[in-house]
Protein backbone atom coordinates (compact mmCIF):
# COMPACT_ATOMS: atom_id res chain seq x y z
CA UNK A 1 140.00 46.37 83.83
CA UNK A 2 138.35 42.59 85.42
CA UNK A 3 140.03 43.73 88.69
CA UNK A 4 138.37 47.48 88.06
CA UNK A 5 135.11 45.45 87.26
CA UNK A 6 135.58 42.54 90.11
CA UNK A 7 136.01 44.82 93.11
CA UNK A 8 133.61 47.69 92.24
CA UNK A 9 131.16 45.87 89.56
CA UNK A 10 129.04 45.27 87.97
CA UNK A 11 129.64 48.72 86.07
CA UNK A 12 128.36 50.66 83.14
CA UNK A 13 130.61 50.99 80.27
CA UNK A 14 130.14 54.37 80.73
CA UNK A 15 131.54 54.14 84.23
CA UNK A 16 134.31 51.55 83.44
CA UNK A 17 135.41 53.82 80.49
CA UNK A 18 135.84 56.97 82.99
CA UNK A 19 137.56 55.35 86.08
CA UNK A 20 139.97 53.54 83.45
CA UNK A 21 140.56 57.03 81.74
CA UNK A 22 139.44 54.70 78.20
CA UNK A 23 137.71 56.12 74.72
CA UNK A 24 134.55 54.10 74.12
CA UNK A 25 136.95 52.53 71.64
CA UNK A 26 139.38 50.60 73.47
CA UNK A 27 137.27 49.63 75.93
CA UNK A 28 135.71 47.74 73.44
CA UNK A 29 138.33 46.26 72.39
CA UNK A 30 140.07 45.44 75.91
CA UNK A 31 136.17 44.02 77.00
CA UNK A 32 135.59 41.64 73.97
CA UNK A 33 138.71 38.93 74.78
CA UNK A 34 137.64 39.13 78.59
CA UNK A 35 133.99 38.33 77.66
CA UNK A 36 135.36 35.74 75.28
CA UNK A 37 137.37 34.24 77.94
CA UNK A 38 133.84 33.84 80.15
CA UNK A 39 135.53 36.15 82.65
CA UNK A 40 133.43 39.15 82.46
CA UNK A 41 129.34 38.98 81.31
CA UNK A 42 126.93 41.70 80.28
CA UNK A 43 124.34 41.73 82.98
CA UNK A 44 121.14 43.53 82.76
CA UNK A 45 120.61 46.88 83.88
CA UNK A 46 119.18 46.63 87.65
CA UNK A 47 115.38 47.84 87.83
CA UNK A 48 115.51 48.52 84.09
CA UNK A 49 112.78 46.87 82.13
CA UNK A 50 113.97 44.43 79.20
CA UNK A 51 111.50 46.29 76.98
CA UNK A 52 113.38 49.29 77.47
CA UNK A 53 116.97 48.35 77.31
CA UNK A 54 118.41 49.97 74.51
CA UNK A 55 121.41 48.30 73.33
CA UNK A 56 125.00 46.91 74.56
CA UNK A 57 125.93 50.24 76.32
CA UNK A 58 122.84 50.21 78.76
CA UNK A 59 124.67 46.94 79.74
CA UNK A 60 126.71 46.66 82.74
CA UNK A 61 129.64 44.79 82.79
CA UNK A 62 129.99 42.47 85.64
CA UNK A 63 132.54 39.07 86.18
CA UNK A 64 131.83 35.49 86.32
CA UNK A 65 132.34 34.67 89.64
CA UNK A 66 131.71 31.18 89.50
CA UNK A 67 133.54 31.01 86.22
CA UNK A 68 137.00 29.92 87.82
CA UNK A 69 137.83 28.47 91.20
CA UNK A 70 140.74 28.85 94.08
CA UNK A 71 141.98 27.02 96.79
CA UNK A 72 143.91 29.03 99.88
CA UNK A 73 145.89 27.26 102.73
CA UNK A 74 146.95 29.08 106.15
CA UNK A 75 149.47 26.80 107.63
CA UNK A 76 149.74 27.04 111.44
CA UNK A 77 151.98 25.26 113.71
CA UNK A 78 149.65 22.16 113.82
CA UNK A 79 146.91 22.65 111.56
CA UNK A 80 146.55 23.59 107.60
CA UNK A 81 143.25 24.81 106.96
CA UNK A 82 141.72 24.67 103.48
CA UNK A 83 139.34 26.75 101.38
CA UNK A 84 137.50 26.96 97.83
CA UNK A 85 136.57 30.31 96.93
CA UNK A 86 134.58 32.00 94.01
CA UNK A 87 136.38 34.46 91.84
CA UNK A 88 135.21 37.21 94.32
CA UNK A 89 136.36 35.41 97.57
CA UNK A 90 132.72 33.62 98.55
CA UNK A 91 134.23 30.31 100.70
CA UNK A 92 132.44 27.39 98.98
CA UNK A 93 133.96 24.34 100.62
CA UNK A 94 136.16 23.76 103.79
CA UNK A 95 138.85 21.45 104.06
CA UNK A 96 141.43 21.29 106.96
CA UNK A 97 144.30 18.29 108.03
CA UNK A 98 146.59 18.23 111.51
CA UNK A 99 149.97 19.32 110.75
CA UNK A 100 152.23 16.56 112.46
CA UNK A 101 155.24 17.06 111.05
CA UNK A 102 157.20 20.61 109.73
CA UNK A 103 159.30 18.92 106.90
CA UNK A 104 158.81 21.39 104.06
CA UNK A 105 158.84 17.96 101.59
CA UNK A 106 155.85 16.52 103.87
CA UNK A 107 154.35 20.08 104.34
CA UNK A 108 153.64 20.16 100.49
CA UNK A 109 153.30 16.32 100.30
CA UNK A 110 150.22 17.30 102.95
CA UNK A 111 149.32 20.41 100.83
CA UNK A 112 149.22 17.73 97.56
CA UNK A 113 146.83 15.69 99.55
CA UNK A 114 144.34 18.32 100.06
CA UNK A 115 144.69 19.82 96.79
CA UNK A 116 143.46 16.38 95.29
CA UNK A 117 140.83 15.86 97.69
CA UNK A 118 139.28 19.67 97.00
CA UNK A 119 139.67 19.47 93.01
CA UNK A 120 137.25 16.24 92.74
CA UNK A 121 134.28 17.99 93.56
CA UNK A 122 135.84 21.29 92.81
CA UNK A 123 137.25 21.01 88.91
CA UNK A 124 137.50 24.38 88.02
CA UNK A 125 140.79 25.15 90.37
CA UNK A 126 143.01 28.04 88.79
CA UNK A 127 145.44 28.35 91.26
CA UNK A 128 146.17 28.13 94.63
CA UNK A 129 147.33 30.72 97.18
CA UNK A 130 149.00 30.10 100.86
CA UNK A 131 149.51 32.16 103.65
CA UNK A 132 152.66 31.27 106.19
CA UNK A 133 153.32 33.03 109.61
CA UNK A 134 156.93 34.53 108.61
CA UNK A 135 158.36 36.48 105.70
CA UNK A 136 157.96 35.93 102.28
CA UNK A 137 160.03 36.58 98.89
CA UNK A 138 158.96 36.86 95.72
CA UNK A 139 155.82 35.44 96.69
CA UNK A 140 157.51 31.88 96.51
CA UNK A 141 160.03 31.58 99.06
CA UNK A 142 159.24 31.16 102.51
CA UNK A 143 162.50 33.24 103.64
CA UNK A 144 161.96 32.52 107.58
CA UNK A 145 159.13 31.35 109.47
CA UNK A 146 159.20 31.19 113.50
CA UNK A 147 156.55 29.49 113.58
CA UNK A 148 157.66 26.11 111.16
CA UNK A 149 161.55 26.65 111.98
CA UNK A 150 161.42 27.56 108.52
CA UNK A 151 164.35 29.14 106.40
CA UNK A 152 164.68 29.10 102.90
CA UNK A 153 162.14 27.19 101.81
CA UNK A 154 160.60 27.09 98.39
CA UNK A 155 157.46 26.48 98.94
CA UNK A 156 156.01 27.35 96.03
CA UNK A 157 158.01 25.27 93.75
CA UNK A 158 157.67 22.22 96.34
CA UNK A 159 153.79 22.35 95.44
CA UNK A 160 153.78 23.34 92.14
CA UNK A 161 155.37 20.15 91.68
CA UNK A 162 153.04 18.14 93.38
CA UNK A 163 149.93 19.73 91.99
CA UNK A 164 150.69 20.64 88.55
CA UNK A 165 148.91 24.30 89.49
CA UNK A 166 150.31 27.55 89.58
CA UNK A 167 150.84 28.66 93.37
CA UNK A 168 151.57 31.90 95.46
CA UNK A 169 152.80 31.95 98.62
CA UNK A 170 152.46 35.29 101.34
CA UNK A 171 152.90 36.32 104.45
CA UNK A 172 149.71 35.92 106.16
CA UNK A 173 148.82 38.70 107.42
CA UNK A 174 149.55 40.49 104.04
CA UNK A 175 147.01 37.76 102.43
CA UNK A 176 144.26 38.66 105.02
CA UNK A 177 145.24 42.40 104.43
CA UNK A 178 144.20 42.33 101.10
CA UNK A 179 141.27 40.36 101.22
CA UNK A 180 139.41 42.66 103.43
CA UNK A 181 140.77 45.64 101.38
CA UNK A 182 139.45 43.83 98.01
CA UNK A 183 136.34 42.23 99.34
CA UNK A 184 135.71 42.80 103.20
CA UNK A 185 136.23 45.81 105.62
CA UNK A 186 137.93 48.21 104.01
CA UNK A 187 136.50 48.11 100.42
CA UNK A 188 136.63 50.82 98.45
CA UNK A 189 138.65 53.23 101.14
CA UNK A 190 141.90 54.78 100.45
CA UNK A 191 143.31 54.70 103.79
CA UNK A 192 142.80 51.34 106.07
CA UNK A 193 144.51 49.18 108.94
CA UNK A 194 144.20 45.58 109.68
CA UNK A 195 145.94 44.80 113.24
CA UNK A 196 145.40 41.10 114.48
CA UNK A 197 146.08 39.78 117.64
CA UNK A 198 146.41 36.08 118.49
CA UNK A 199 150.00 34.14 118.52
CA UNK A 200 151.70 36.73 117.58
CA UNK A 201 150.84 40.76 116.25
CA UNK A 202 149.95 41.46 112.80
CA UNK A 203 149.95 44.83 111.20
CA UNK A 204 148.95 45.91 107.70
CA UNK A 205 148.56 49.42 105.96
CA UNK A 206 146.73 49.64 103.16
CA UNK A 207 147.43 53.76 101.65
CA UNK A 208 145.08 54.82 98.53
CA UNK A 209 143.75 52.09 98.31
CA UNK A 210 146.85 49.73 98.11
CA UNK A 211 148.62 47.71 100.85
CA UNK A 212 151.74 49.31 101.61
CA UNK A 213 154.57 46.61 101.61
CA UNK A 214 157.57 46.55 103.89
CA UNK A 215 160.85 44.68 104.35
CA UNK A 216 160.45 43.62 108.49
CA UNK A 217 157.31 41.70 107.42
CA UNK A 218 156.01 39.30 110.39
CA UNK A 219 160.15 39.77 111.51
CA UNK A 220 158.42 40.25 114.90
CA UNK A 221 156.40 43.01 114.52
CA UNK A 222 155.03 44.59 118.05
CA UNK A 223 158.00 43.23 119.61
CA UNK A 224 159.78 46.30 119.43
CA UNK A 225 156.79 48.44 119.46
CA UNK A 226 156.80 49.66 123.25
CA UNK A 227 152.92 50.41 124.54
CA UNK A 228 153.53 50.31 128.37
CA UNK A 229 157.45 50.88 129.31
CA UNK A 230 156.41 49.42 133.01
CA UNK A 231 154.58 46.24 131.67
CA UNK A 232 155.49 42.80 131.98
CA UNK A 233 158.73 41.47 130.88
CA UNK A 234 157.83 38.08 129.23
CA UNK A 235 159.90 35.36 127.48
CA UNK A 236 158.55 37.14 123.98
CA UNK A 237 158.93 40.49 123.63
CA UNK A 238 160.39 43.40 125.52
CA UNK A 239 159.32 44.57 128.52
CA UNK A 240 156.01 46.30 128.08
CA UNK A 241 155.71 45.64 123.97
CA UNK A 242 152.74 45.04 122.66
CA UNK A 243 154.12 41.49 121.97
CA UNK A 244 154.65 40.84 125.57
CA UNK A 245 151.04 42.64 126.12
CA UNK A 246 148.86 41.24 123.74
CA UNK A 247 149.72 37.95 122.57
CA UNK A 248 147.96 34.73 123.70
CA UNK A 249 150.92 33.28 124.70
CA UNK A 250 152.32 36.07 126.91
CA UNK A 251 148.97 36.41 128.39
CA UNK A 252 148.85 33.07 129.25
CA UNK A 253 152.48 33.00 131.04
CA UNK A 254 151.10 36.31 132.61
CA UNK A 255 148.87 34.26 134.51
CA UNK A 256 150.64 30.89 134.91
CA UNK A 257 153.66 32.96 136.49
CA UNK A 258 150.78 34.74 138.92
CA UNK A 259 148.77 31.65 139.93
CA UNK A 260 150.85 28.71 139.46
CA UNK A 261 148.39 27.38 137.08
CA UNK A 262 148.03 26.80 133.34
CA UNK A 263 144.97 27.76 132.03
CA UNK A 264 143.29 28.56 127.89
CA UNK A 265 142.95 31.62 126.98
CA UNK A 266 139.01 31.50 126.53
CA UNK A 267 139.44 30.04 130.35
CA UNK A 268 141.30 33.50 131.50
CA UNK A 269 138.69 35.48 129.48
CA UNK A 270 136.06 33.83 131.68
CA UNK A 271 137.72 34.36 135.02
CA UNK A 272 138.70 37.72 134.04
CA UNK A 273 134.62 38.51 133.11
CA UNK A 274 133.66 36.71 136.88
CA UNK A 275 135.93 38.89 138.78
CA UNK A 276 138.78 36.69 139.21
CA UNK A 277 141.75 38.73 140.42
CA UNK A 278 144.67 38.09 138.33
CA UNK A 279 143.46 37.24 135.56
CA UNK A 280 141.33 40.40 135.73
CA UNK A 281 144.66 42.34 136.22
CA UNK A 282 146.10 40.75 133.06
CA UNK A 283 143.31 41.11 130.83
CA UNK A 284 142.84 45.00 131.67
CA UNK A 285 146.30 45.37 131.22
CA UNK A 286 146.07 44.07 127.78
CA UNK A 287 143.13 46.24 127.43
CA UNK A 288 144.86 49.00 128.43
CA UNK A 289 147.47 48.34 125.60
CA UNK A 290 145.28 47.48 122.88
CA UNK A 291 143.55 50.59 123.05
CA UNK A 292 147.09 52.72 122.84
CA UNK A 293 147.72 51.04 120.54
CA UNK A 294 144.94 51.72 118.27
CA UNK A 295 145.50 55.38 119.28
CA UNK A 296 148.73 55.31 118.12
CA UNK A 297 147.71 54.04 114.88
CA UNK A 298 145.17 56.35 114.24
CA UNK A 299 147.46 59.38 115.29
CA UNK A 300 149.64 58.67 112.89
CA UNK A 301 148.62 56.52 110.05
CA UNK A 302 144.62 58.78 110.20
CA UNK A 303 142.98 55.05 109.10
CA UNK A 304 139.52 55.85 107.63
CA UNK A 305 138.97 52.60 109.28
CA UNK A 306 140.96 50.03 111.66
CA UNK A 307 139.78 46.20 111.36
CA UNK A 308 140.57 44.47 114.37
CA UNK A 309 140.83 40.38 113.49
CA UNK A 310 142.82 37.43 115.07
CA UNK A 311 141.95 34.29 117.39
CA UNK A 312 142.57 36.88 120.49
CA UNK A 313 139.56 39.34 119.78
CA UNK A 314 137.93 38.11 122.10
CA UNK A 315 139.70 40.74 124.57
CA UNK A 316 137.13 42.75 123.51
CA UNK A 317 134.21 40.96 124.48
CA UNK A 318 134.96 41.19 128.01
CA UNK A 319 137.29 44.71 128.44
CA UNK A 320 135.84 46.25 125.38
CA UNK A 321 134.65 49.37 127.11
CA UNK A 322 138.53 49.36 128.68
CA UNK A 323 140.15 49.66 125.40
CA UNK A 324 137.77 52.46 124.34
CA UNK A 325 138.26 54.25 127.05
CA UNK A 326 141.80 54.46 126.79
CA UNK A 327 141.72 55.28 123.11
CA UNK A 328 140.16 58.03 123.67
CA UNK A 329 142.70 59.27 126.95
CA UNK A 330 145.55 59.23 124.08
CA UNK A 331 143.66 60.87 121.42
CA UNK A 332 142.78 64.74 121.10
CA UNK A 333 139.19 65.58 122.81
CA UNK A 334 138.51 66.95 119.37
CA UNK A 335 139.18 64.47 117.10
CA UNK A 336 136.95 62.42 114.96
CA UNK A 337 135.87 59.08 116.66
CA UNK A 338 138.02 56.19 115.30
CA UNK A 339 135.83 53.25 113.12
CA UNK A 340 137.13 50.47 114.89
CA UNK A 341 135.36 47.08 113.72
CA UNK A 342 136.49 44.00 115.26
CA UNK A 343 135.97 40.71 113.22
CA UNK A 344 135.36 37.79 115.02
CA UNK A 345 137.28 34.78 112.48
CA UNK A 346 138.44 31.80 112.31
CA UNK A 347 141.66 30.84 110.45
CA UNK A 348 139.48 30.00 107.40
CA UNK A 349 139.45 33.95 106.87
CA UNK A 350 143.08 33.68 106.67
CA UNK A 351 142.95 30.82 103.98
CA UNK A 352 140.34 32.95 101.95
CA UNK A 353 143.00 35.64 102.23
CA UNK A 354 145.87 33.18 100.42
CA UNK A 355 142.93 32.68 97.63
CA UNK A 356 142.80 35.94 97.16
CA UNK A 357 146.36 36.52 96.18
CA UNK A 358 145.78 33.71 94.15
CA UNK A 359 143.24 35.77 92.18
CA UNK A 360 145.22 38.92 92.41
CA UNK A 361 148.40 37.40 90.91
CA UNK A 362 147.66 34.28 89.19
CA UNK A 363 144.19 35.56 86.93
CA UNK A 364 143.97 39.48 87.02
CA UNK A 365 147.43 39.98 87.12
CA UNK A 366 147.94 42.15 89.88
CA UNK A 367 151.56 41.74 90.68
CA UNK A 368 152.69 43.08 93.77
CA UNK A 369 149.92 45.39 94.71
C-alpha cells in the first residue's frame, strides 16, 4: 500500500481501495498504523475548497516524504560518491571522498566515515543503499566486481558493522534501473529499458512494470553482444561488440592506437565535432553501433520507452543525428518511432539509485522487485 501510495500518490481512498483490489474496510485498517507511523498523511483534496470537504474519504492519502531519510553510495574505481535523499528520491545533500585504496575493510572504514559525516546534519537516516560495478547476491554480497578486484565480499555486513544501520547493497545499474522506473523516466510504464554507456555497458529491463532480474548481471554485459562483426578488435571485448564499440575506454585506445596519442574522451568528442579525422571515424563508428543497438532493443524487447544514461552520452551530442539515422535503417519503415530520452548524469544519479533500494527493501518492504 505506502509503495502503491509513494509512486503514484497522493491518492483517493477510493482510488487506493480499487488498484489494491481492498473493501473500504481493510483499507482502513491497513491505512491507520501507516498514518500512525507518520509514513503516510491525509492531504487535502487539490482545488477543493476546505468549506466543502466532506469528511475523511474526500481525503487523499499521500506519504511523508521528509518523514525518514537515506543515504546511497556508488563506489567507482577511485571515487565514492554520496547522497541524502527524501523518501521519494529528492537528493538533499552531496557528499563524495577519493577512493585510494580497494581493501573491502578500508572501503567500509571509508563508507563509515561518510556515513557519520552525512547523519550530523542529516538525523533522520533509515538506511543506507550502495551500488557496486559487478554482481551482487542477496543484496549483501558483492560476489565479483572487475572494477574493485572484488570477490566475495560482504559488504553489507562490513558496514552494518561500522554504522549500526541497516544496509543494501546492488548492482549498479540495477539500482539506477529502478530509480528511474519508481521515480524518473519510466514511471508508471509497463515496459521500459535503461542502457548506459560509460566504463563499461549497462542494460536493464524493466517488464509490467517490474525490473526483470537476471543471473549474468554486470558479468560483462555487451561483451558478447556483437553490433558490427567487422569492428575493432580491442583489449575489452570481442571484435565488433558493443563493449569494444561503445565504451570510453575502447574508444579511447581506438584513437591512441590511430594517432599515437592519448587523449579524454570529452577531448575526442571535440575533435570528432571540428572535423578531426580519426577521431571522427571512431566516434561515427560508435554512432553507428549505438543506434543498432537501440534497434535491436526495441525489435525485440518493444520498450514503451528506452532511457539512455551513463558518463559517455555525450556521443550523442555530437553524432546524435548518426545514431538516429541508423536506428531507423534497422527498424521496419512502418514502425512506431522509438522514445529514446537520453539523460545527461552524473554518478550522483547512480547513488540516488542505491537510496532507492534502500527505500524499496529496507522501509516498504519491497523485496526483490
Amino acid at each position: 500500500m505506502a509503495i502503491e501510495v509513494l509512486v503514484h500518490g497522493p491518492l483517493s481512498r477510493t482510488e487506493l481501495a480499487r488498484r489494491l483490489d481492498l473493501s473500504a474496510g481493510s483499507l482502513t485498517r491497513l491505512t491507520k498504523p501507516l498514518i500512525e507511523s507518520g509514513l503516510l498523511v491525509e492531504v487535502p483534496e487539490a482545488g477543493t475548497p476546505a468549506e466543502v470537504r466532506q469528511g475523511r474519504p474526500s481525503q487523499p492519502l499521500d506519504v511523508v516524504a521528509e518523514s525518514r531519510s537515506f543515504l546511497g553510495f556508488k563506489i567507482t574505481d577511485d571515487m565514492v560518491y554520496g547522497v541524502v535523499t527524501t523518501l521519494r528520491s529528492d537528493i538533499v545533500a552531496r557528499h563524495d571522498r577519493p577512493l585510494t585504496t580497494h581493501d573491502p575493510a578500508r572501503v567500509a572504514d571509508l563508507l563509515a566515515e561518510m556515513t557519520d559525516e552525512l547523519t550530523r546534519s542529516h538525523p533522520r537516516i533509515a538506511g543506507v543503499g550502495i551500488g557496486v560495478g559487478g554482481l551482487v547476491q542477496d543484496r549483501a554480497v558483492v560476489g565479483e566486481s572487475p572494477f574493485l578486484h572484488w570477490r566475495e565480499v560482504p559488504l553489507a555486513a562490513l558496514v552494518e558493522e561500522r554504522t549500526g544501520l541497516p544496509v543494501v547493497v546492488e548492482n549498479d545499474v540495477a539500482a539506477l534501473v529502478e530509480a528511474e522506473s519508481w521515480f524518473g523516466a519510466g514511471r508508471g510504464l509497463d515496459r521500459f529499458v535503461v542502457l548506459t554507456i560509460g566504463a563499461g555497458i549497462g542494460y536493464g529491463l524493466v517488464l509490467g512494470g517490474k525490473r526483470v532480474p537476471y543471473v549474468e548481471e554486470d558479468r560483462g554485459f555487451g561483451r558478447h553482444w556483437i553490433v558490427n562483426p567487422n569492428g575493432p578488435l580491442t583489449p575489452d571485448g570481442e571484435r565488433g561488440s558493443a563493449v569494444s564499440l561503445l565504451t570510453i575506454g575502447n574508444i579511447r585506445y581506438q584513437v591512441q592506437a590511430a594517432t599515437g596519442r592519448d587523449h579524454t574522451y570529452e577531448e575526442i568528442l571535440a575533435l570528432a565535432a571540428a572535423g578531426e579525422p580519426m577521431p571522427t571515424r571512431v566516434i561515427d563508428e560508435s554512432a553507428r553501433a549505438l543506434g543498432t543497438l537501440v534497434a535491436q532493443i526495441a525489435n525485440f524487447a518493444m520498450p514503451q520507452k528506452i532511457l539512455l544514461a551513463g558518463e559517455g552520452v555525450g556521443l550523442m551530442d555530437v553524432a546524435g543525428k548518426t545514431v538516429e539515422d541508423t536506428v531507423r535503417a534497422h527498424r521496419h519503415p512502418l514502425a512506431a518511432p522509438i522514445d529514446l530520452e537520453t539523460k545527461v548524469s552524473d554518478f550522483h544519479d547512480w547513488a540516488r539509485g542505491a537510496a532507492v533500494l534502500a527505500i524499496q527493501v529496507l522501509v516498504l518492504g519491497a523485496g526483490e522487485v
